[in-house]
Protein backbone atom coordinates (compact mmCIF):
# COMPACT_ATOMS: atom_id res chain seq x y z
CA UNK A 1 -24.60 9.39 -33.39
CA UNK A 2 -22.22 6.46 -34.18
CA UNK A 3 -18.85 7.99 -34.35
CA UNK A 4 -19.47 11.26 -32.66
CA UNK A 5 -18.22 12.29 -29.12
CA UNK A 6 -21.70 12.74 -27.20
CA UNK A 7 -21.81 15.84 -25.92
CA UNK A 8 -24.10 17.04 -22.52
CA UNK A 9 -25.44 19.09 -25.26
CA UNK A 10 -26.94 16.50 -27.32
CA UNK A 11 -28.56 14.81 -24.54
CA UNK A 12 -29.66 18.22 -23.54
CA UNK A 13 -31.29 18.93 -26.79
CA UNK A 14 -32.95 14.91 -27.25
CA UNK A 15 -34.86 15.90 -23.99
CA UNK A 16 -35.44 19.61 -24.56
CA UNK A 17 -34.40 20.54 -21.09
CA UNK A 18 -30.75 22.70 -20.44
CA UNK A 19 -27.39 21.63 -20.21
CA UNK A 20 -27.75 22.73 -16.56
CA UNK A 21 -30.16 20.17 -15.82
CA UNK A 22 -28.48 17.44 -17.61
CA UNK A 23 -25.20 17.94 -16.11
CA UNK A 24 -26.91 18.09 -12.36
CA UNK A 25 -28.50 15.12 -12.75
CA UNK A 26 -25.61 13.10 -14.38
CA UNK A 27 -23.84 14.50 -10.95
CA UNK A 28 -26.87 13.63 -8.26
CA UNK A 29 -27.66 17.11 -7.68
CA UNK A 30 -31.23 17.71 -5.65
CA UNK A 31 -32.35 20.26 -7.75
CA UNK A 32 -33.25 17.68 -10.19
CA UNK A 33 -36.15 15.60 -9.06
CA UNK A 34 -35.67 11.80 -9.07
CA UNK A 35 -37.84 10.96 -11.85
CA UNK A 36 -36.09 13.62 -14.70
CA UNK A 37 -32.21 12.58 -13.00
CA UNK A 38 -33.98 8.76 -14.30
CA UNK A 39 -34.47 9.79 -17.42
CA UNK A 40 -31.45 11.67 -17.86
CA UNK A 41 -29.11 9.03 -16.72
CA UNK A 42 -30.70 6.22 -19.16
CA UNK A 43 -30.75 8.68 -22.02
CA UNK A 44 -27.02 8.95 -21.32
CA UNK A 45 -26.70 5.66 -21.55
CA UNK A 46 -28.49 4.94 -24.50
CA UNK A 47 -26.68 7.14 -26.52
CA UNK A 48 -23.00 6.71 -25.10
CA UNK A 49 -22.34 9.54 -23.49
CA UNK A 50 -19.09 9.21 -20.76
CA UNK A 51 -18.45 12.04 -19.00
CA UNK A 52 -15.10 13.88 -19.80
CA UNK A 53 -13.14 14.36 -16.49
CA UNK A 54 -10.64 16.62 -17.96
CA UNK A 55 -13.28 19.39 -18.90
CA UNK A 56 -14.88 18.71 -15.56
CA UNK A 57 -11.36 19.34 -13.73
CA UNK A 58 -11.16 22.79 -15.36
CA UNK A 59 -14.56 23.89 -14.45
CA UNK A 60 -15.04 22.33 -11.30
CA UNK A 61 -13.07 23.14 -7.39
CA UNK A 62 -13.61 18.78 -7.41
CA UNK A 63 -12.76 16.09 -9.81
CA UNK A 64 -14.20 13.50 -7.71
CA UNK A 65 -11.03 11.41 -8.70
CA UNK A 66 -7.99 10.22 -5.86
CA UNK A 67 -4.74 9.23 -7.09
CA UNK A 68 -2.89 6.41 -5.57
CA UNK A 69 0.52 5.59 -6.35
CA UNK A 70 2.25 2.18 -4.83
CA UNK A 71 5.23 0.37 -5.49
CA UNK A 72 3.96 -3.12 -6.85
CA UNK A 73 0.66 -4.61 -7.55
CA UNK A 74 1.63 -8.05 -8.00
CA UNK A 75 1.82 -9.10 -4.55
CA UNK A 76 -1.26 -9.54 -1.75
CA UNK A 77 -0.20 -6.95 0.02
CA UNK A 78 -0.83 -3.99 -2.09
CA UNK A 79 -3.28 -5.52 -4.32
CA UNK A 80 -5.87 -6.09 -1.41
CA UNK A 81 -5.54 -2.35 -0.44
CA UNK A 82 -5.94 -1.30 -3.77
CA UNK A 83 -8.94 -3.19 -4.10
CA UNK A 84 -10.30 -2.03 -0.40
CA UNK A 85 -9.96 1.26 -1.57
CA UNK A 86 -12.17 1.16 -4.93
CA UNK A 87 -14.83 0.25 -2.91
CA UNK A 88 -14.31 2.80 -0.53
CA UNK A 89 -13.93 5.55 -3.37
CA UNK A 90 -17.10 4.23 -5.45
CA UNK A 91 -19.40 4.03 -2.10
CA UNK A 92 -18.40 8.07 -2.11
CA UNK A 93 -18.69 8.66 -5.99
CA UNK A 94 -15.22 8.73 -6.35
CA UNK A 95 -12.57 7.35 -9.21
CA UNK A 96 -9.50 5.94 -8.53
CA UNK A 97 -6.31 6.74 -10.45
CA UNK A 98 -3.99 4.25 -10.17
CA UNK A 99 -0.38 4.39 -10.92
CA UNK A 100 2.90 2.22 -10.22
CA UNK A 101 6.31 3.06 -9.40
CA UNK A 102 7.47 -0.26 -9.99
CA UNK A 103 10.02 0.40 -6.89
CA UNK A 104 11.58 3.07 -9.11
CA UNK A 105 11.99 7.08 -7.57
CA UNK A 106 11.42 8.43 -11.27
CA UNK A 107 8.49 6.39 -12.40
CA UNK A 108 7.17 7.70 -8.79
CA UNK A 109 8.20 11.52 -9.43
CA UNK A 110 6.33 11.46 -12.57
CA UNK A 111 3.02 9.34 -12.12
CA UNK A 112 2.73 12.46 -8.89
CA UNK A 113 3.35 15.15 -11.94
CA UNK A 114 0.67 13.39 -13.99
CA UNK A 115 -1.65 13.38 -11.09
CA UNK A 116 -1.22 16.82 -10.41
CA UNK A 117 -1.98 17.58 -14.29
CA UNK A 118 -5.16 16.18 -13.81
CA UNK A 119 -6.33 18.09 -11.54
CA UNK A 120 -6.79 14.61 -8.76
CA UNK A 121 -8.70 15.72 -5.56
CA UNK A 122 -5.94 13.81 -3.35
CA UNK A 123 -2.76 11.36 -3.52
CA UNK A 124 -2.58 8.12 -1.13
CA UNK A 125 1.23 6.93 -1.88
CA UNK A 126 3.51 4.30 -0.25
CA UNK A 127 6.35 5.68 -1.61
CA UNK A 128 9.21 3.37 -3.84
CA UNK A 129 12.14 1.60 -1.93
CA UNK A 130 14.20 3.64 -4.00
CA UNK A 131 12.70 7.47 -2.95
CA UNK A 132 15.23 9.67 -1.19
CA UNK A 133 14.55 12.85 -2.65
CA UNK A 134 11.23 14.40 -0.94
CA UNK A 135 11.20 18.02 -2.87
CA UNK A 136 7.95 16.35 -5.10
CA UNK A 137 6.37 15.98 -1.41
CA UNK A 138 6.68 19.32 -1.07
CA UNK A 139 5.44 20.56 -4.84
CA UNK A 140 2.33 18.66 -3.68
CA UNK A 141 1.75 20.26 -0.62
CA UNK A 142 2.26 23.48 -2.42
CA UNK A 143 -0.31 23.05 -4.95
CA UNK A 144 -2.71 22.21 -1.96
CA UNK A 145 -2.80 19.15 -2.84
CA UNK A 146 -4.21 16.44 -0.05
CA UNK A 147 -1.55 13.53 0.52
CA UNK A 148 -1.14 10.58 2.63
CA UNK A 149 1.19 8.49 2.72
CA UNK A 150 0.37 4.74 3.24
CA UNK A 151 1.94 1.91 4.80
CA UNK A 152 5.54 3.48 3.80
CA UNK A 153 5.64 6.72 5.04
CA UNK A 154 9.13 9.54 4.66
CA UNK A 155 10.56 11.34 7.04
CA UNK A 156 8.89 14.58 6.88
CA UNK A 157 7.65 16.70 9.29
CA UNK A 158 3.40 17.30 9.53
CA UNK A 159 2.16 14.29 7.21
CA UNK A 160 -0.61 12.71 7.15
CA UNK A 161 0.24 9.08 7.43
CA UNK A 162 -1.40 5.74 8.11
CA UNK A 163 1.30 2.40 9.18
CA UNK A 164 1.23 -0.96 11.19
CA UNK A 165 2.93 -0.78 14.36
CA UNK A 166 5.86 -1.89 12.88
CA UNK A 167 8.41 -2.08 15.77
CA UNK A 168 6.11 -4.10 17.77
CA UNK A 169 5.08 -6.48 15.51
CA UNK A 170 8.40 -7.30 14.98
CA UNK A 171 9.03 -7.75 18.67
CA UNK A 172 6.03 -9.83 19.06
CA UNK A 173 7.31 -12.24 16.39
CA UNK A 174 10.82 -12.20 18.06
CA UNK A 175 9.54 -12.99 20.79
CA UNK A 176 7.19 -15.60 19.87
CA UNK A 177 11.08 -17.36 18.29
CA UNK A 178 12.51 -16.42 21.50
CA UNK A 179 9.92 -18.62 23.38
CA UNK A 180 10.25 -21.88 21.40
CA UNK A 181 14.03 -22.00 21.91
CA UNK A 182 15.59 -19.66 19.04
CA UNK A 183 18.55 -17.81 19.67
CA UNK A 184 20.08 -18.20 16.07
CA UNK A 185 18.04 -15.76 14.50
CA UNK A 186 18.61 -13.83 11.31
CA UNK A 187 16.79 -10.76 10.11
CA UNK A 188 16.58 -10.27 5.46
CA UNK A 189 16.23 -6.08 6.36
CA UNK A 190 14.82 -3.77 4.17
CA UNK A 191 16.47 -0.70 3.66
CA UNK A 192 16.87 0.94 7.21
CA UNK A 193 15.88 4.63 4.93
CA UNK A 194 12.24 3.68 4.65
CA UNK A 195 10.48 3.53 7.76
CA UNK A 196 8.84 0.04 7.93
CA UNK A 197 12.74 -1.56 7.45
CA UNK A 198 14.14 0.89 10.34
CA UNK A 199 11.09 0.01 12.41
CA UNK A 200 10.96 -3.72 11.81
CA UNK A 201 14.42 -4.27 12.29
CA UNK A 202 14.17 -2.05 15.37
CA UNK A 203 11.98 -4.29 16.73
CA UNK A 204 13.62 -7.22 15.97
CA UNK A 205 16.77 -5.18 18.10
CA UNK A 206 14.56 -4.77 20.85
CA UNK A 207 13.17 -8.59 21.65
CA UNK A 208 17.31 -9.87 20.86
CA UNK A 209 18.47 -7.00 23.85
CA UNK A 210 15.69 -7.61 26.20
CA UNK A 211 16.68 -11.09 26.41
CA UNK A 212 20.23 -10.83 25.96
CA UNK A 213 21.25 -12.63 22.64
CA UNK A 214 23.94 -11.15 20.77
CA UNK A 215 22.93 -10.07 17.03
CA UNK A 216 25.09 -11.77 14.88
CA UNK A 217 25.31 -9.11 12.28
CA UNK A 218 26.55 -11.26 9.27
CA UNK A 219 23.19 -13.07 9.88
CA UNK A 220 21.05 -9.05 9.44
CA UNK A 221 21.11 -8.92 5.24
CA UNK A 222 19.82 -5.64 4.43
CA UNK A 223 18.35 -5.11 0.87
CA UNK A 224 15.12 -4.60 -0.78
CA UNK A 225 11.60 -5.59 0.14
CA UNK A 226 11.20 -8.52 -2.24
CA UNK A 227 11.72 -12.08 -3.37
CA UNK A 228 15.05 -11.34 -5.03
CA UNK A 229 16.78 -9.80 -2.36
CA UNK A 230 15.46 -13.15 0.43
CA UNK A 231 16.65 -15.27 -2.52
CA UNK A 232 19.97 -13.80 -2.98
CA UNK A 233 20.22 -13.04 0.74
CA UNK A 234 19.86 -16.67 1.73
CA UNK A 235 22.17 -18.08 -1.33
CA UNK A 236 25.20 -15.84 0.10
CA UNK A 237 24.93 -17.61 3.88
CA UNK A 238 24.16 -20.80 2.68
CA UNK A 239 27.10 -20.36 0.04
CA UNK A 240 29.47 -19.74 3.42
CA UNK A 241 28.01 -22.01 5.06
CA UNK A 242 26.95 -19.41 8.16
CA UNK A 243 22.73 -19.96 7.54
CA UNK A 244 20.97 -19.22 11.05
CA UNK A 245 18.66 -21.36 12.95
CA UNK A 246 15.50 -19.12 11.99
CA UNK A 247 14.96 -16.45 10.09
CA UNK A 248 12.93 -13.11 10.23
CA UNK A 249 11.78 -11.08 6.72
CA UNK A 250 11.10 -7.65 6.30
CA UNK A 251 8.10 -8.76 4.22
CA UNK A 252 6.57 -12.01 3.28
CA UNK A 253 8.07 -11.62 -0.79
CA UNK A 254 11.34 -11.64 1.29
CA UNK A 255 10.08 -14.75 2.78
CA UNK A 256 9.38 -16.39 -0.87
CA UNK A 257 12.96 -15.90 -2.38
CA UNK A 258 14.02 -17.90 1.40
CA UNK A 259 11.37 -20.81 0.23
CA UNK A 260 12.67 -20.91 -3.36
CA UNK A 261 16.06 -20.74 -2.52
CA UNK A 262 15.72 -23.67 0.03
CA UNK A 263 13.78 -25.54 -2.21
CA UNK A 264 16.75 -25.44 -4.58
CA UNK A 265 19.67 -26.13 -2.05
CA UNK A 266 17.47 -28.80 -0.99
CA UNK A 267 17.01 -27.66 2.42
CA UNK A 268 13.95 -28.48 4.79
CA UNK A 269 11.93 -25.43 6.19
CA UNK A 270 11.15 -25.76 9.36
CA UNK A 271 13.60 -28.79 9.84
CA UNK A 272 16.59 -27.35 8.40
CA UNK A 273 16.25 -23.75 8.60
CA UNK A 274 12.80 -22.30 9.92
CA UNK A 275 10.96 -18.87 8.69
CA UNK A 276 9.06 -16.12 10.22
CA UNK A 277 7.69 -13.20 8.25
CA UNK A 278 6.54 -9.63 8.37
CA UNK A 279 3.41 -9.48 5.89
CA UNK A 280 0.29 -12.03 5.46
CA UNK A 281 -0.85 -13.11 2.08
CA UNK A 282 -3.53 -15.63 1.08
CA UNK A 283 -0.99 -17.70 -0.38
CA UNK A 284 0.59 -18.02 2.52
CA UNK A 285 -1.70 -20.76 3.98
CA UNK A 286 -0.29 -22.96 0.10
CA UNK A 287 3.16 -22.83 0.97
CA UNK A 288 4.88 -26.47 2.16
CA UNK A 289 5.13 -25.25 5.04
CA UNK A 290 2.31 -22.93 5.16
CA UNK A 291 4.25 -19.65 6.42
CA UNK A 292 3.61 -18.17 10.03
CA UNK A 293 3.81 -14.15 9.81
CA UNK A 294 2.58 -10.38 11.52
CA UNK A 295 -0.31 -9.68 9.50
CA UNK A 296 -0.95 -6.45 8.37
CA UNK A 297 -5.26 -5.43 7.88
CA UNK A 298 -5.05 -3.87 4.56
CA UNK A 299 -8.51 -3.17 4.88
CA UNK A 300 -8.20 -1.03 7.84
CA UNK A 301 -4.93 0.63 6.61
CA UNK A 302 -7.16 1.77 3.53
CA UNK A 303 -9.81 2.87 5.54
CA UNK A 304 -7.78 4.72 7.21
CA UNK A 305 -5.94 6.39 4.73
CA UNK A 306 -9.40 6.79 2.56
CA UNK A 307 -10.42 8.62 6.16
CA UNK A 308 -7.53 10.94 6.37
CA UNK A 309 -7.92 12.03 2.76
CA UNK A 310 -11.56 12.44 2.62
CA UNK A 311 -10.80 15.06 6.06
CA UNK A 312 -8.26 16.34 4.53
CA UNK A 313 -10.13 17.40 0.78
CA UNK A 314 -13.47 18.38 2.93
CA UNK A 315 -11.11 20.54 5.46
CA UNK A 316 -8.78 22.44 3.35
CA UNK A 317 -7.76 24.61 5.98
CA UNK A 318 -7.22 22.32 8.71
CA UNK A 319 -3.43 22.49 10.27
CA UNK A 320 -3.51 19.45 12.08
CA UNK A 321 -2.08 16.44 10.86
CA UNK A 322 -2.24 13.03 11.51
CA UNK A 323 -0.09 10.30 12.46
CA UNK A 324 -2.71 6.97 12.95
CA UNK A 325 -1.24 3.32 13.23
CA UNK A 326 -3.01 -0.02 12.83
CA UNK A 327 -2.46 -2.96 15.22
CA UNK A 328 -0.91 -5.88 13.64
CA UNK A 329 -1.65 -10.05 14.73
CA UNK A 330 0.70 -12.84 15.16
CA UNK A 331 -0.35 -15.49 12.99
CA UNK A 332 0.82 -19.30 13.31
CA UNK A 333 0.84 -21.42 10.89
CA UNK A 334 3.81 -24.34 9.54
CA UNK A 335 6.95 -22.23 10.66
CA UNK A 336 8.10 -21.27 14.10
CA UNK A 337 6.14 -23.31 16.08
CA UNK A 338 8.19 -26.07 17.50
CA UNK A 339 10.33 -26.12 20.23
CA UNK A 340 13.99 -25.99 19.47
């Protein structure tokens, strides 16, 4: 059959049993005993057959397939969820989609049109730092679509969402600063229109008031949520010569554009300017100085967000939605650990 697209047919007809029978048992059905689904499955095999999931979407209510759109892949963060939720997804016979925005609204707008062409069972998105228009949200919704939105969540009403406790995280690292001595403290902000840089900068408001040290807003640098924008941020206070004592990121890429940019004013972190992230990354614990941060459990947050989806496509016609955040930790490392 070299050349041909194997058909359920042709299996179907090698084994002299129905088409019925052969596409049950490629799908685990209990009709089919254990011993002819055996059979079936290495006969498949043998011959090449893959199943097509675009037929399957227009006969079937279920594609067994979940979309999930995020902004990068490159970085820890992201790429540790991703990977959480594969397994999740295969241990319930399901395929992942995955798409990329790239950080770009209309890369985003049209990976959620392609997933909706396809006929995906559900969309887990943290949406692009660049999103402001939610109308796609809706067209989703609409379509009865199941979405949750991960990690960055927008400001509509009745989501289903799953974040960190951003605003106290942020706090707790403040305060950590706080108690060594800091009082010079920066915050590199993300953009205060996507909820985790309005709540992380939040919190960073709330530990400066409750102990009464002035914000210093040319020292709060609001931008994007990676290494360019730390770089870039840092380069334009060292360049006026106005660099704080310490200094909180939105995220830990924020944090690596503060380490390169250091490294090539030749500046000491911790001695001559200390950092303090939001984010954890493996690579963290490499860094010279190995970078203290509020870790984030991407395995829980895609457990999470597997769980809300999985409700949602078993319970179309639930009305309740959920709101569920994840506890972040205060991990210490090189940075922000001495006494000022």
């Amino acid at each position: 059959m070299k050349g041909k697209t194997i058909k359920l047919s042709d299996i179907a007809e090698q084994l002299n049993v129905s088409t019925v029978t052969v596409s049950k048992a490629l799908r685990g059905h209990p009709d089919i005993s254990p011993k002819t689904t055996k059979l079936i499955r290495e006969t498949a095999e043998k011959i090449g057959y893959t199943p097509n999931f675009m037929a399957r979407n227009l006969s079937a209510r279920k594609s067994n397939t979940i979309g999930v759109i995020v902004p990068k892949i490159a970085h820890y963060f992201f790429g540790s969820i991703i990977e959480s939720i594969y397994d999740i997804a295969f241990q319930n016979n399901y395929e992942i989609i995955l798409t990329v925005s790239q950080e770009n609204e209309e890369r985003e707008k049209r990976h959620i049109q392609t997933l909706l062409s396809m006929k995906v069972d559900g969309i887990i998105i943290s949406i692009s730092q660049e999103t402001k228009d939610y109308s796609i949200f809706e067209t989703v919704r609409a379509r009865g679509v199941p979405i949750v939105f991960m990690d960055r969540v927008p400001n509509i009403p009745e989501i289903d969402s799953v974040s960190v406790n951003d605003r106290f995280g942020a706090y707790r690292a403040i305060e950590h600063a706080i108690s060594l001595g800091y009082k010079n403290i920066g915050h590199f902000a993300g953009y205060t229109d996507i909820n985790i840089g309005q709540q992380r900068y939040l919190g960073f408001e709330d530990a400066m008031k409750k102990h009464k040290i002035p914000i210093n807003p040319e020292w709060v640098c609001r931008g994007g949520f990676g290494e360019k924008s730390g770089y870039e941020s840092f380069m334009k206070l060292y360049k006026e010569n106005n660099l704080p004592d310490l200094i909180f990121t939105v995220t830990y890429p924020v944090a690596l554009g503060v380490y390169m940019a250091a490294a090539e004013v030749g500046l000491k972190i911790p001695d001559d300017v200390d950092v303090l992230a939001f984010g954890n990354a493996k690579v963290q614990k490499f860094l010279s100085p190995p970078l203290s941060c509020v870790d984030q459990p991407t395995d829980q947050l895609a457990a999470k967000s597997m769980e809300l989806l999985f409700n949602r496509i078993n319970n179309p016609d639930e009305k309740s939605t959920k709101e569920v955040e994840v506890p972040t930790e205060l991990v210490l490392r090189g940075t922000c650990i001495n006494n000022k």
